[in-house]
N, C-alpha and C. Protein backbone atom coordinates (compact mmCIF):
# COMPACT_ATOMS: atom_id res chain seq x y z
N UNK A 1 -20.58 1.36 -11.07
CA UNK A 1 -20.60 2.03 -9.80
C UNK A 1 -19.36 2.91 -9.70
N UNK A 2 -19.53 4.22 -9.52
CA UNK A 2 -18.71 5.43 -9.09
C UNK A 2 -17.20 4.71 -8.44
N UNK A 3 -16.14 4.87 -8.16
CA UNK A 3 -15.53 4.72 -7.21
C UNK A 3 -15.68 6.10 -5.78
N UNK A 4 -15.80 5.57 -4.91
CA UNK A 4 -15.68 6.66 -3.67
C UNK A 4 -14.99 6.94 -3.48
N UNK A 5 -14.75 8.94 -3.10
CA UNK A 5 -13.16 9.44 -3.01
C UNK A 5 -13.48 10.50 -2.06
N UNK A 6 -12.51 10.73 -1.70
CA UNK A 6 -12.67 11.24 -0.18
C UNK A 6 -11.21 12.38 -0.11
N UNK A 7 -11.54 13.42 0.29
CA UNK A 7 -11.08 14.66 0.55
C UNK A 7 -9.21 14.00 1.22
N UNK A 8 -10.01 13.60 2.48
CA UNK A 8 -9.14 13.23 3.39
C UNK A 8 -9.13 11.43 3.86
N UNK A 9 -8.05 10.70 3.40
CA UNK A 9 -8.46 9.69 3.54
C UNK A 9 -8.21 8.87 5.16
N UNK A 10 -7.56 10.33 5.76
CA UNK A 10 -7.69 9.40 7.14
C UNK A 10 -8.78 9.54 8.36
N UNK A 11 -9.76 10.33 7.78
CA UNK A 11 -10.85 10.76 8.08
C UNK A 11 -11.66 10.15 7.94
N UNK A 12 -12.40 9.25 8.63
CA UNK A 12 -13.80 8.31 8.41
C UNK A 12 -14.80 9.54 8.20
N UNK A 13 -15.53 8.66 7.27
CA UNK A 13 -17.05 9.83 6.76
C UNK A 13 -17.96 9.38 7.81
N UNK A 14 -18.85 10.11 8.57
CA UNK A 14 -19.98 10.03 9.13
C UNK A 14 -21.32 8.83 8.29
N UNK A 15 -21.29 8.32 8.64
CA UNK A 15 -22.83 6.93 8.11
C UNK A 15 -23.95 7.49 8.43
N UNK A 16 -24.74 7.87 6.87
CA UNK A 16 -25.87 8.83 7.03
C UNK A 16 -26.97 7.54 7.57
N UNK A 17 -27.93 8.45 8.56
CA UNK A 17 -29.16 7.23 8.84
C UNK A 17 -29.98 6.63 7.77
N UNK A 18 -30.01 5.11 8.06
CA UNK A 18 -30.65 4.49 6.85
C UNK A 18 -32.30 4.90 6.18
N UNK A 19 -32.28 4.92 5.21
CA UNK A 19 -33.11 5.35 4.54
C UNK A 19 -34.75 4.96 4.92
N UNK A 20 -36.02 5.28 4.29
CA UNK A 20 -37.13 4.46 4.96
C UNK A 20 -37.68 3.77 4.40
N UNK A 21 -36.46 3.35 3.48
CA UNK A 21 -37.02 1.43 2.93
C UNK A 21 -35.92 0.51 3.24
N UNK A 22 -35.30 0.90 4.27
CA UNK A 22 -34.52 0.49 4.93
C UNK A 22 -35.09 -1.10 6.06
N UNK A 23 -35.02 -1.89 5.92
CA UNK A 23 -35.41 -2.68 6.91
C UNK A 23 -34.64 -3.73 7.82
N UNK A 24 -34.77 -3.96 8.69
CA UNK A 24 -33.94 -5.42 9.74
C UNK A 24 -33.87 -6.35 9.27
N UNK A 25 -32.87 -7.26 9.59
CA UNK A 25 -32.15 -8.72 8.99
C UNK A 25 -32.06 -9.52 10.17
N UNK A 26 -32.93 -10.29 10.64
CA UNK A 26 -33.06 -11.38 11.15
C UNK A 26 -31.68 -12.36 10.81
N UNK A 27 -30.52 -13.05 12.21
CA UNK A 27 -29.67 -13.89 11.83
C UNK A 27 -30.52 -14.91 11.08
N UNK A 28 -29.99 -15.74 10.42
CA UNK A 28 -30.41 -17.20 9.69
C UNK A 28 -30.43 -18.17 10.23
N UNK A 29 -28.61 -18.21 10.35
CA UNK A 29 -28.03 -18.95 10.91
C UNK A 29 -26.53 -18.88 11.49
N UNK A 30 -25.91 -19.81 12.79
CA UNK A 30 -24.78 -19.64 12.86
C UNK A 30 -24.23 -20.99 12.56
N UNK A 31 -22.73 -20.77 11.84
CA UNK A 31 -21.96 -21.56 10.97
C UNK A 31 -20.78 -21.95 12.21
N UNK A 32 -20.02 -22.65 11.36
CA UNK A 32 -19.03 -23.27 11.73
C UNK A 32 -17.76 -23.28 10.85
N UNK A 33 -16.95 -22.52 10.81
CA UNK A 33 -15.94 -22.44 9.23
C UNK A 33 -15.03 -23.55 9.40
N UNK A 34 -15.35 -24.89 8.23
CA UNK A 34 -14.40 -25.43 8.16
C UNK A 34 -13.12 -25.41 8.07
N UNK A 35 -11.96 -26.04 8.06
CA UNK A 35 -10.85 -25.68 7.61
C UNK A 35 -10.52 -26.50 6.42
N UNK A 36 -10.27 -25.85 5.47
CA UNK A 36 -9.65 -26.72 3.70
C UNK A 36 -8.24 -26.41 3.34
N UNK A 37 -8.28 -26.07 2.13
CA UNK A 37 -7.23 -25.49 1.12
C UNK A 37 -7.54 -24.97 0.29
N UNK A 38 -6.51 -24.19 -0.48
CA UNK A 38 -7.41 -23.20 -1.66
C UNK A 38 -6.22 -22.84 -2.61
N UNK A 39 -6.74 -22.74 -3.68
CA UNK A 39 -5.10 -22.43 -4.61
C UNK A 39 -4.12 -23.53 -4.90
N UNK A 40 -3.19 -22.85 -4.50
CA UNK A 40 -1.86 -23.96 -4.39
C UNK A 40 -1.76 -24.49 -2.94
N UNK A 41 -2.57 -24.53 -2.06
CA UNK A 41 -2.47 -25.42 -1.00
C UNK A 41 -2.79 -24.67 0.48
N UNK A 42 -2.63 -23.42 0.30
CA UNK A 42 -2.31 -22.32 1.47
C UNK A 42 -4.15 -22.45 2.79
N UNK A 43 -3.64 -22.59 3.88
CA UNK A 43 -4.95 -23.47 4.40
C UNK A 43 -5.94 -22.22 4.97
N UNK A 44 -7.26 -22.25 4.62
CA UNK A 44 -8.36 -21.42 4.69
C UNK A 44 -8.97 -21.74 5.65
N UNK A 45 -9.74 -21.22 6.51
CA UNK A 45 -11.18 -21.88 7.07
C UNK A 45 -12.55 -20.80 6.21
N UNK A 46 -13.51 -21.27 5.50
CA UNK A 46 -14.19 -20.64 4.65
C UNK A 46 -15.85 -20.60 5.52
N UNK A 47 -15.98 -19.50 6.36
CA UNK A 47 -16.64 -19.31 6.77
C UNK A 47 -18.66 -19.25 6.62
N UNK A 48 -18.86 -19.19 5.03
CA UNK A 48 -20.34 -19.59 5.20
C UNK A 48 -20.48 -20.85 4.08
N UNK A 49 -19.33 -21.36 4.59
CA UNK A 49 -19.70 -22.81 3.74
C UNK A 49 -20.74 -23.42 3.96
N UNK A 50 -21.84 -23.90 2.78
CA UNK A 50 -23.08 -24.44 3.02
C UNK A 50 -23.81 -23.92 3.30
N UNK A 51 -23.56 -22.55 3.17
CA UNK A 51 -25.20 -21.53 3.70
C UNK A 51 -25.83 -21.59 2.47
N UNK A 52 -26.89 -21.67 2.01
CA UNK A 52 -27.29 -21.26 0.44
C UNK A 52 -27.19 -20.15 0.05
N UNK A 53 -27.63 -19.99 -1.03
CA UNK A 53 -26.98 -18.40 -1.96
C UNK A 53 -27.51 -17.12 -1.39
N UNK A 54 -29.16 -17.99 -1.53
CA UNK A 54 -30.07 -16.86 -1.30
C UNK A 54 -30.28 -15.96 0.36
N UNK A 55 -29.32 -16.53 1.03
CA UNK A 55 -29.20 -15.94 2.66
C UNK A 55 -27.68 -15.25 2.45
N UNK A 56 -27.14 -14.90 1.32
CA UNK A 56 -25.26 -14.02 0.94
C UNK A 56 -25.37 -13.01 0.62
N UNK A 57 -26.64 -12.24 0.65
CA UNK A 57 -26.60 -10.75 0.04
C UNK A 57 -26.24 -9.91 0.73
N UNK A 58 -25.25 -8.93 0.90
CA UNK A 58 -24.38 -8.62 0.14
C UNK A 58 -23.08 -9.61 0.28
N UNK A 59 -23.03 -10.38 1.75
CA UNK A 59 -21.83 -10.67 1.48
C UNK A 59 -21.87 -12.23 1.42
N UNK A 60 -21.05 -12.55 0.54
CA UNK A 60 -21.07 -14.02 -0.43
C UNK A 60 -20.44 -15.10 -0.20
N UNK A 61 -19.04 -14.79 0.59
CA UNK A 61 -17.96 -15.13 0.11
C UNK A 61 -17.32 -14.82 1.95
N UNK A 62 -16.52 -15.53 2.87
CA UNK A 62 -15.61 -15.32 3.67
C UNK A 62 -14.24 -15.92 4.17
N UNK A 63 -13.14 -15.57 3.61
CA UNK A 63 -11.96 -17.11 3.88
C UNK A 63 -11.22 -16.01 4.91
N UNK A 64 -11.06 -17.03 6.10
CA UNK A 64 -9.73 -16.64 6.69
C UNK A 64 -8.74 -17.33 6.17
N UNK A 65 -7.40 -16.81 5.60
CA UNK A 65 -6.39 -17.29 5.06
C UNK A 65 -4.94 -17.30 6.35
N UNK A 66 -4.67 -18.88 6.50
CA UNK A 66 -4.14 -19.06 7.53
C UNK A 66 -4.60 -18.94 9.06
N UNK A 67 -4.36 -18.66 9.92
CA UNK A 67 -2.91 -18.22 10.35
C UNK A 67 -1.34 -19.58 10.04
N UNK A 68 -1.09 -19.34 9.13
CA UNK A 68 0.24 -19.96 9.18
C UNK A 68 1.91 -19.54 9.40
N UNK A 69 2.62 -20.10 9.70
CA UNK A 69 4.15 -19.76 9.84
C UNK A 69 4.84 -20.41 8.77
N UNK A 70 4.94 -19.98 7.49
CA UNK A 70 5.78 -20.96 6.70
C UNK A 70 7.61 -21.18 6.86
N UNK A 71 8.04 -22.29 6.33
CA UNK A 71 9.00 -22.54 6.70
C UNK A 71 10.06 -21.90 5.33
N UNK A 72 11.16 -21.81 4.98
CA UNK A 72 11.33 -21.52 3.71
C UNK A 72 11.08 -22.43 2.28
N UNK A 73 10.24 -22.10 1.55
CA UNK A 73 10.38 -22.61 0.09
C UNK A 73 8.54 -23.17 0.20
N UNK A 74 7.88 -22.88 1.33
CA UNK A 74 6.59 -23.63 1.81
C UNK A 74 5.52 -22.87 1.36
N UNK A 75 5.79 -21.55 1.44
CA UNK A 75 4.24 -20.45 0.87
C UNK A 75 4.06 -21.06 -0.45
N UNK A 76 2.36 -20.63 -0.37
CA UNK A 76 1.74 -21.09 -1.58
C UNK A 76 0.72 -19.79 -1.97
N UNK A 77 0.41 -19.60 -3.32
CA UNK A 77 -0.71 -18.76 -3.48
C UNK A 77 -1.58 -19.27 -4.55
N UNK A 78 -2.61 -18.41 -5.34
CA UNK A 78 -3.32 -19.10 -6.36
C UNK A 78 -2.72 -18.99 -7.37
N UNK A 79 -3.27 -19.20 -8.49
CA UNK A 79 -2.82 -19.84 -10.38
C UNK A 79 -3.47 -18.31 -10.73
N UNK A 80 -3.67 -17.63 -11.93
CA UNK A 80 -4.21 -16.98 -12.44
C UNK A 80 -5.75 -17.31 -12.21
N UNK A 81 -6.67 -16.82 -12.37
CA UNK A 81 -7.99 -17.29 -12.20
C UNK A 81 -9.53 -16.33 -12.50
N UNK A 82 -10.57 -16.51 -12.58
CA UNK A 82 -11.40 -15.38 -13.10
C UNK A 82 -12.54 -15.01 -11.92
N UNK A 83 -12.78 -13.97 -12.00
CA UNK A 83 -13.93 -13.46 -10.94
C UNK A 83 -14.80 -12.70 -11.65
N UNK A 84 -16.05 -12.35 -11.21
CA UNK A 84 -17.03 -11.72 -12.22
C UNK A 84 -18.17 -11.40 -11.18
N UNK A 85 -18.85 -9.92 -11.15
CA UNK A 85 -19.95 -9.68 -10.45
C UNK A 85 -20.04 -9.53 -9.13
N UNK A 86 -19.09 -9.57 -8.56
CA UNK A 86 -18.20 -9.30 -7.32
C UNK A 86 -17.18 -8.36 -6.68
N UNK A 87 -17.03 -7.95 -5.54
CA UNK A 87 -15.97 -7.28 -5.39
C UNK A 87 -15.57 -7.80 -4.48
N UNK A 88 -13.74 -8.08 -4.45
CA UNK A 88 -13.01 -8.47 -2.86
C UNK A 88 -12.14 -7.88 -2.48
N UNK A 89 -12.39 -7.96 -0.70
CA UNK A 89 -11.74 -7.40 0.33
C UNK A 89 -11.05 -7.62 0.85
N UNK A 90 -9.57 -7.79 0.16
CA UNK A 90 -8.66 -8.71 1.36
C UNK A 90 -7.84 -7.74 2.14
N UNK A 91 -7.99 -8.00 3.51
CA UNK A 91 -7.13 -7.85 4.29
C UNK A 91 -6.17 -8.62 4.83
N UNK A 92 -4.73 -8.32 4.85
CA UNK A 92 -3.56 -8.52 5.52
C UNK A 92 -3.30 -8.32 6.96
N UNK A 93 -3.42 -9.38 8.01
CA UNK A 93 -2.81 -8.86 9.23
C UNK A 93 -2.13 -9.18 9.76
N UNK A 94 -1.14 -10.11 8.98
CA UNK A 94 0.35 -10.45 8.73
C UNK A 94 0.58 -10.72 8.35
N UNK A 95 1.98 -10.43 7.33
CA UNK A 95 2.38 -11.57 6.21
C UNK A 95 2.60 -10.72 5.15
N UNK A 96 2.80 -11.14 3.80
CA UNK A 96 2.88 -10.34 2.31
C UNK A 96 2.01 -11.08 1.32
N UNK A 97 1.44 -10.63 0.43
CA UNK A 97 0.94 -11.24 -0.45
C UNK A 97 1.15 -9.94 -1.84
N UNK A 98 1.14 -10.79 -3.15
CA UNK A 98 1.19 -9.91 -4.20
C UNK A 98 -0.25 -10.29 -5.29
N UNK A 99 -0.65 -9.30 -5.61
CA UNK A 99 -1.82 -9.34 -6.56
C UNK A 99 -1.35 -8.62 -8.14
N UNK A 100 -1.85 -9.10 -8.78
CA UNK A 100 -1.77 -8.59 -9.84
C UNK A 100 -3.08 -9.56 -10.72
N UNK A 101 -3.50 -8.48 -11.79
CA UNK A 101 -5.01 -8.87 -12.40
C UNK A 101 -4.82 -7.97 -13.97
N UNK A 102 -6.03 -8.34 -15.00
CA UNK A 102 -5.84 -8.50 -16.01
C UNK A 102 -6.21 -6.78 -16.59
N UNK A 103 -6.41 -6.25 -15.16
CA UNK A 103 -6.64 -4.80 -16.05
C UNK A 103 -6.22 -3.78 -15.38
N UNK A 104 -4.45 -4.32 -15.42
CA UNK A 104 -3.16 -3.93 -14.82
C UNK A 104 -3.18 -3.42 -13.49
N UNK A 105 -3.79 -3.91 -12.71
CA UNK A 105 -3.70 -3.52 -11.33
C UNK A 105 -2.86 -4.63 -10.51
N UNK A 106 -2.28 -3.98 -9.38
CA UNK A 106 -1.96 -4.82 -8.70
C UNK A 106 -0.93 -3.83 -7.44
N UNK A 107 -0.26 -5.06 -7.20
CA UNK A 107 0.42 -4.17 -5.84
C UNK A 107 0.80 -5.33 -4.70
N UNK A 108 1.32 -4.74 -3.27
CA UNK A 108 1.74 -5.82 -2.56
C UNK A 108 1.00 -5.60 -1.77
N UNK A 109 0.49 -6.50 -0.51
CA UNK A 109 -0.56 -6.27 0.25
C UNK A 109 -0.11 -6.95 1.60
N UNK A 110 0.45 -5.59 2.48
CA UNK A 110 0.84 -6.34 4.21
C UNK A 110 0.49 -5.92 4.76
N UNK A 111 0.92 -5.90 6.03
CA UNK A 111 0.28 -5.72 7.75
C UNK A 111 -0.26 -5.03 7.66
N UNK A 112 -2.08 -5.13 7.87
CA UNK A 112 -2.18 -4.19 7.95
C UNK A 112 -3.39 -3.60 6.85
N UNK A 113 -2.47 -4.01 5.67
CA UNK A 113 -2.88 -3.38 4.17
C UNK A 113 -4.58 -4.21 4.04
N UNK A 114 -5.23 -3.26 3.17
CA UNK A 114 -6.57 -3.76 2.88
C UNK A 114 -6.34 -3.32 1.10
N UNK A 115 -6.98 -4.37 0.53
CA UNK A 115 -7.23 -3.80 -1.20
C UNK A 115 -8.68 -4.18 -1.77
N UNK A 116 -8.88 -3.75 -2.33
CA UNK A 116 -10.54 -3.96 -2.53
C UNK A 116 -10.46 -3.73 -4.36
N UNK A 117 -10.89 -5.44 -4.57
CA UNK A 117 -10.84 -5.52 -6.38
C UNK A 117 -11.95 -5.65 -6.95
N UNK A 118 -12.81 -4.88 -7.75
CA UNK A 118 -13.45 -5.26 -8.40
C UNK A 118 -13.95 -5.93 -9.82
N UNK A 119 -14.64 -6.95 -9.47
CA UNK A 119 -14.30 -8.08 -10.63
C UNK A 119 -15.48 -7.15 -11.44
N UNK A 120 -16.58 -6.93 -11.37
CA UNK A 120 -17.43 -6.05 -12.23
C UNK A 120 -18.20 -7.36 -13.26
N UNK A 121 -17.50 -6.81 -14.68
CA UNK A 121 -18.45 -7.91 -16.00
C UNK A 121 -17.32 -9.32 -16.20
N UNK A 122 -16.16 -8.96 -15.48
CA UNK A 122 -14.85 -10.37 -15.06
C UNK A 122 -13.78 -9.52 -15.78
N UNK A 123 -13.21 -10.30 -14.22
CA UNK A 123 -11.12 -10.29 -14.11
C UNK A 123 -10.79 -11.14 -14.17
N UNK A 124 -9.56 -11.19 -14.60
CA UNK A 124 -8.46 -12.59 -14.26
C UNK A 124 -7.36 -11.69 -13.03
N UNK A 125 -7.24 -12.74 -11.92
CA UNK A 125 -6.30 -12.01 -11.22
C UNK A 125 -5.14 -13.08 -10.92
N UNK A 126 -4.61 -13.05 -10.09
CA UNK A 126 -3.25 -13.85 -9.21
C UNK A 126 -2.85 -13.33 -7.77
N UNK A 127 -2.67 -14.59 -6.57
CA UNK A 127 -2.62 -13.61 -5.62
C UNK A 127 -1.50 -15.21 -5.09
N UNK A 128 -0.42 -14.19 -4.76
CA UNK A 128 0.89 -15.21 -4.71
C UNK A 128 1.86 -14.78 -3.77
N UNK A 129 2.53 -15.71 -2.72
CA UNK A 129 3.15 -14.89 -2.10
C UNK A 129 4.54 -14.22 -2.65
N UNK A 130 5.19 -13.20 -2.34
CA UNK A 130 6.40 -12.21 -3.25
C UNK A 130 7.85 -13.62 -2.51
N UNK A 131 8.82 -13.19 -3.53
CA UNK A 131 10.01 -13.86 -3.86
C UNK A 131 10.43 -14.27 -2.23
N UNK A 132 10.40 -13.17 -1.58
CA UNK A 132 11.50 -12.92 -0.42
C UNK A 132 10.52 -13.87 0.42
N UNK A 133 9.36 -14.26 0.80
CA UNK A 133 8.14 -14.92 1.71
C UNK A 133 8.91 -16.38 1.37
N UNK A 134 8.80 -16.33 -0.02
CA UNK A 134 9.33 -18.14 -0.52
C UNK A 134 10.45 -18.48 0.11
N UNK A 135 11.79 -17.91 -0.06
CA UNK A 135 13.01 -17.93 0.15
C UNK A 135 13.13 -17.88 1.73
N UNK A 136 12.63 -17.19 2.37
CA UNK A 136 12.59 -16.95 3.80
C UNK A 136 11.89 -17.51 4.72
N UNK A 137 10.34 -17.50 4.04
CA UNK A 137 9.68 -18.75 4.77
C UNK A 137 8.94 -16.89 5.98
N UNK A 138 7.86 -17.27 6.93
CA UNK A 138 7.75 -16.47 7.30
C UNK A 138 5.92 -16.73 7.66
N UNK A 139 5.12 -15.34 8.11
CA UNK A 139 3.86 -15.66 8.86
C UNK A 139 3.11 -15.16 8.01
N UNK A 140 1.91 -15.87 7.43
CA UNK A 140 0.98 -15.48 6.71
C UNK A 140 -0.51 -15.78 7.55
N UNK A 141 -1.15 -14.39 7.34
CA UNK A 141 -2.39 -14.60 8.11
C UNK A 141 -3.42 -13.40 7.38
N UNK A 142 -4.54 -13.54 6.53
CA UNK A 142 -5.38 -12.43 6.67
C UNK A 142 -6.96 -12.82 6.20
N UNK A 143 -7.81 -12.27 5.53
CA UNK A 143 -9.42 -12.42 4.98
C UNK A 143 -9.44 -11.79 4.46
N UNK A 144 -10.09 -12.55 3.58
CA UNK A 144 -10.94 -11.93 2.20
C UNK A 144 -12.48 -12.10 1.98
N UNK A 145 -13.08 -11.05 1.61
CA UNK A 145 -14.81 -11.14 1.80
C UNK A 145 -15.17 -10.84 0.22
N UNK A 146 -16.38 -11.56 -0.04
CA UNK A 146 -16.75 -11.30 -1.00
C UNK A 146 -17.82 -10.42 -1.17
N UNK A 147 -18.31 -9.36 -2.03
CA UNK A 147 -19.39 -8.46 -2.09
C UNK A 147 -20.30 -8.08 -2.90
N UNK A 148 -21.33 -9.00 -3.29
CA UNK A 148 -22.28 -9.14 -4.38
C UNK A 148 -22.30 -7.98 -5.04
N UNK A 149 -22.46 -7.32 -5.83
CA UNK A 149 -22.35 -6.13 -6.85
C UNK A 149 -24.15 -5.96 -7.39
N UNK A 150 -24.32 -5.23 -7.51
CA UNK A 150 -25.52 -4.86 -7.90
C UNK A 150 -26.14 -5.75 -9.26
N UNK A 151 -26.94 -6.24 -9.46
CA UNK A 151 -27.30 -6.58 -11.06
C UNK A 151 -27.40 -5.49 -12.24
């Protein structure tokens, strides 16, 4: 799939009307997002936990990450790890987080910030909080969505 690029990026594009095999999506169901852990400990509530697969198209996957206040030496993030056939959306809407993945991308991701990775045929990525979060301690809060990829 193309990447999308845009003239002007602070310019939203107009959403052409849907096509005429276009059809309505009946809700399923409404959930309840537990609250867990994920990674190295950092606390989630994972929003379509227990829905089955076949009601996730396009979207698969929903964690709110935090809202927490860490204290110093307390942030946690994940291990290296693999994704495949997917793309994710994390947004930051407070806090820092650092990414880095196996086909040299990466970057820091705050207030604010949105990054969108695609895992494609599989990545290995890492998503950890940066030096100064550890040492300082500080507010971590954002979501990440997952986005089925075409077959």
């Amino acid at each position: 799939m193309p990447a999308v690029t845009v003239d002007n990026i602070l310019a939203l594009q107009r959403i052409h009307e849907p096509g005429d095999d276009a059809r309505e999506r009946s809700v399923k169901r409404i959930t309840t997002a537990p609250q867990g852990y994920e990674g190295e400990g950092f606390p989630v509530r994972r929003a379509f936990n227990g829905v089955p697969l076949e009601e996730l198209d396009p979207f698969i996957h929903l964690d709110q990450m935090g809202e927490v206040e860490y204290a110093p030496g307390e942030p946690k993030g994940t291990s290296w790890h693999p994704h495949r056939g997917f793309e994710t959306v994390t947004y930051m809407i407070d806090g820092t987080m650092e990414h880095h993945d196996s086909n040299g991308g990466g970057g820091v991701i705050t207030n604010g910030d949105t990054q969108w990775m695609t895992a494609g045929g599989g990545i290995l990525h890492i998503e950890a909080p940066p030096e100064a979060l550890v040492v300082s301690g500080g507010l971590f809060h954002g979501f990440q969505l997952w986005v089925n990829l075409p077959a």
